[in-house]
C-alpha atoms as a PDB file:
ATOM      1  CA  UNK A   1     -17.110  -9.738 -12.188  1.00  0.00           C
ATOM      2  CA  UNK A   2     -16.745 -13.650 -10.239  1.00  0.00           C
ATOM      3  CA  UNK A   3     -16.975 -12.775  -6.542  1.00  0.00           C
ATOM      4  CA  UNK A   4     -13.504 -13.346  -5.105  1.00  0.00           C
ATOM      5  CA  UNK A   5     -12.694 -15.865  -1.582  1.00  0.00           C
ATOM      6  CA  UNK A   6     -10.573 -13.689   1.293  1.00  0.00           C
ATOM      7  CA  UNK A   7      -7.519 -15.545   0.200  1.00  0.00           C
ATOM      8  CA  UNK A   8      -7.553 -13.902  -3.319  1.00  0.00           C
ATOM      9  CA  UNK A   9      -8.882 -10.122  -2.486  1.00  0.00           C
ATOM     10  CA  UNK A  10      -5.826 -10.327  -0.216  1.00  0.00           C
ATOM     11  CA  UNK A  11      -3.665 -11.433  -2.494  1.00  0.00           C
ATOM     12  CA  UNK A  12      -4.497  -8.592  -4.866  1.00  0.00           C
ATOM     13  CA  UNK A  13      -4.746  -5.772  -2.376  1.00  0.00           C
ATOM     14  CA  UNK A  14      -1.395  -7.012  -1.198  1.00  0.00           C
ATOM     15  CA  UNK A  15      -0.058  -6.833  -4.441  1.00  0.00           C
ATOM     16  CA  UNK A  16      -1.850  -3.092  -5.193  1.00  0.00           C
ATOM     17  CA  UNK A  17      -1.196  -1.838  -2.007  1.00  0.00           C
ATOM     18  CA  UNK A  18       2.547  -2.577  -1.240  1.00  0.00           C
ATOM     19  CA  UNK A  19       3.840  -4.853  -4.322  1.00  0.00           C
ATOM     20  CA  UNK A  20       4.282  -8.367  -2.152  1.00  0.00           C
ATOM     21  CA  UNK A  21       2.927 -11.250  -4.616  1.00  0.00           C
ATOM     22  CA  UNK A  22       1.283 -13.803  -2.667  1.00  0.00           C
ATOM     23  CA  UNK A  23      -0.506 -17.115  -3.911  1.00  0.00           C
ATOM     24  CA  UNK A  24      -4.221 -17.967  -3.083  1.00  0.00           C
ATOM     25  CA  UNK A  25      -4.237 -21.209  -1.648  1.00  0.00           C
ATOM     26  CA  UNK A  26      -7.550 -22.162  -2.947  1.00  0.00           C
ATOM     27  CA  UNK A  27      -6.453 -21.774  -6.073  1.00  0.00           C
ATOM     28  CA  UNK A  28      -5.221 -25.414  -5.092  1.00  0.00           C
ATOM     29  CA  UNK A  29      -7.976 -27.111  -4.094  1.00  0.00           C
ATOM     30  CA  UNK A  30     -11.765 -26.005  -3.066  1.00  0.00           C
ATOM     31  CA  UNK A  31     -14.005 -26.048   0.006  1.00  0.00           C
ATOM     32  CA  UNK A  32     -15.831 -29.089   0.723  1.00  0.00           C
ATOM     33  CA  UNK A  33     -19.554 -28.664   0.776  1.00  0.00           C
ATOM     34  CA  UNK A  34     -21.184 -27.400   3.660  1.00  0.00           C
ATOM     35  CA  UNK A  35     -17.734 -25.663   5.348  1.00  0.00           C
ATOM     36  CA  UNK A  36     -16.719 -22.279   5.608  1.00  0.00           C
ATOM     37  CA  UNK A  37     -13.754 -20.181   3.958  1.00  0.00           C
ATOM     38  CA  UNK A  38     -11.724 -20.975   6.898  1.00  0.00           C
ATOM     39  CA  UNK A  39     -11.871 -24.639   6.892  1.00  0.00           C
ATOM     40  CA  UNK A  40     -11.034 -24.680   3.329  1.00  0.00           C
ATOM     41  CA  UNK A  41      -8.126 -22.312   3.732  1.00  0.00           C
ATOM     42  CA  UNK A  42      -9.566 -19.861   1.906  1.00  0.00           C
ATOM     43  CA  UNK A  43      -8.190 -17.492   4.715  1.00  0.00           C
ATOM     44  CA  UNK A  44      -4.693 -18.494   3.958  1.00  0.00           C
ATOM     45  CA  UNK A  45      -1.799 -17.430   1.323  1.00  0.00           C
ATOM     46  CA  UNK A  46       1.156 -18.804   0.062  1.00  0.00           C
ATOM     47  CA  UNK A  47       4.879 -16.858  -0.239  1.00  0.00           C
ATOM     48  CA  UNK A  48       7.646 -18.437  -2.190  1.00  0.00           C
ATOM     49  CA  UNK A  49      10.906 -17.775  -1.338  1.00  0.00           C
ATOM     50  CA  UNK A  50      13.242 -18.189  -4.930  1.00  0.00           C
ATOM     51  CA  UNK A  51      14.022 -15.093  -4.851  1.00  0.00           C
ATOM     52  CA  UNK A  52      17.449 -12.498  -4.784  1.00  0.00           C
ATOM     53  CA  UNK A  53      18.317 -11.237  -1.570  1.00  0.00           C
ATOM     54  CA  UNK A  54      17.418  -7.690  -2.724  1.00  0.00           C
ATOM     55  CA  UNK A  55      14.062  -8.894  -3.738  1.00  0.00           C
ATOM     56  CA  UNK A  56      13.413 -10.656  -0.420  1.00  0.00           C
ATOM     57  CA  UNK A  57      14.638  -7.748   1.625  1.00  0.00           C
ATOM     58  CA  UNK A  58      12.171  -5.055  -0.733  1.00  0.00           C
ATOM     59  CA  UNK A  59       9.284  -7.560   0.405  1.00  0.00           C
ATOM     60  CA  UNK A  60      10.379  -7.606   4.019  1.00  0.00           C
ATOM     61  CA  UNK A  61      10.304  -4.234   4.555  1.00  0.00           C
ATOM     62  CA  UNK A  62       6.745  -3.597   2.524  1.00  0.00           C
ATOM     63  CA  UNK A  63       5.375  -6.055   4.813  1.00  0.00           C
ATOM     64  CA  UNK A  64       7.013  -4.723   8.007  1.00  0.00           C
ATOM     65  CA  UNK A  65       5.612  -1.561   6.452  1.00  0.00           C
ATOM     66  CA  UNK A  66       1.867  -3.277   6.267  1.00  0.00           C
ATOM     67  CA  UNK A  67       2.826  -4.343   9.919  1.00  0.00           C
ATOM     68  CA  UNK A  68       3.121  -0.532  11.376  1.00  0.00           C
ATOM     69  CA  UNK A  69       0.106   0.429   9.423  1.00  0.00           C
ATOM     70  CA  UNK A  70      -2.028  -2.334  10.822  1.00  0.00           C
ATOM     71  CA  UNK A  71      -0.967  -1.526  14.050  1.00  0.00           C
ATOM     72  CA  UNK A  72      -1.327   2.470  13.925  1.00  0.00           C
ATOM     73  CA  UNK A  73      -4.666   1.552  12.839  1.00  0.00           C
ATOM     74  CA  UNK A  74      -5.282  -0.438  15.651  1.00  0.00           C
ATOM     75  CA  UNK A  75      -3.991   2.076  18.102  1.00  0.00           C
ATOM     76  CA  UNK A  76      -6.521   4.642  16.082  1.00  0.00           C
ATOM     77  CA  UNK A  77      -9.428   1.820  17.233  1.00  0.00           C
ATOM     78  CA  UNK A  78      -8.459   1.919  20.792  1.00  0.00           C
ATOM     79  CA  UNK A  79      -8.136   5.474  21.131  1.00  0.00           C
ATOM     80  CA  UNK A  80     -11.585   6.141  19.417  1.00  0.00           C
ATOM     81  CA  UNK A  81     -12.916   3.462  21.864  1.00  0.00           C
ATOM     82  CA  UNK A  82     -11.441   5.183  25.096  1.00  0.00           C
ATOM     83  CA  UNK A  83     -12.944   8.596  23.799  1.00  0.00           C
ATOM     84  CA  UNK A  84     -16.158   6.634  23.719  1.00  0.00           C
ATOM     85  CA  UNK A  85     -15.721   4.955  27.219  1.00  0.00           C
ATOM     86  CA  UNK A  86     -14.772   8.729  28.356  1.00  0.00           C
ATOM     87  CA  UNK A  87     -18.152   9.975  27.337  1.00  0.00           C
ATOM     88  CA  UNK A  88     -16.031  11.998  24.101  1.00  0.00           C
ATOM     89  CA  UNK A  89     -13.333  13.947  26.304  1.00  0.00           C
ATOM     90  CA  UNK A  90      -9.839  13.790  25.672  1.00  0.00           C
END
């Protein structure tokens, strides 16, 4: 299996994970030599908007659903890291 850039493994957990279909942007152009994935916008992706209204609105609320996740994950982090700064006591 090819080794996939950030931009696509996103893309396809996205799509997996909570059915938003986003578009690698280096699937449009590459990298020039000698840069990394962030200079070539390999760290970036692409949402198109022709869509229904009940299609835009199912993607909306996966992604505000990502959003909650990512931050009750994040709130996990910091409380694991305030245990640790405790010396482990709650």
């Amino acid at each position: 299996m090819p080794i996939m850039t950030r931009d696509w493994a996103f893309c396809r957990w996205l799509a997996y994970e909570y059915g938003v279909i986003a578009i690698p942007t280096s699937a449009f152009y590459g990298s020039p030599p000698g840069h990394t994935e962030e200079e070539g916008g390999r760290s970036l992706v692409r949402f198109t908007f022709c869509k229904t209204d009940e299609t835009l609105d199912a993607a909306a609320k996966a992604l505000r659903r990502l959003g909650a996740n990512q931050r009750e994950r994040e709130g996990k982090e910091e409380t694991a890291g305030q245990v640790e700064r405790d010396g482990g006591l709650l």
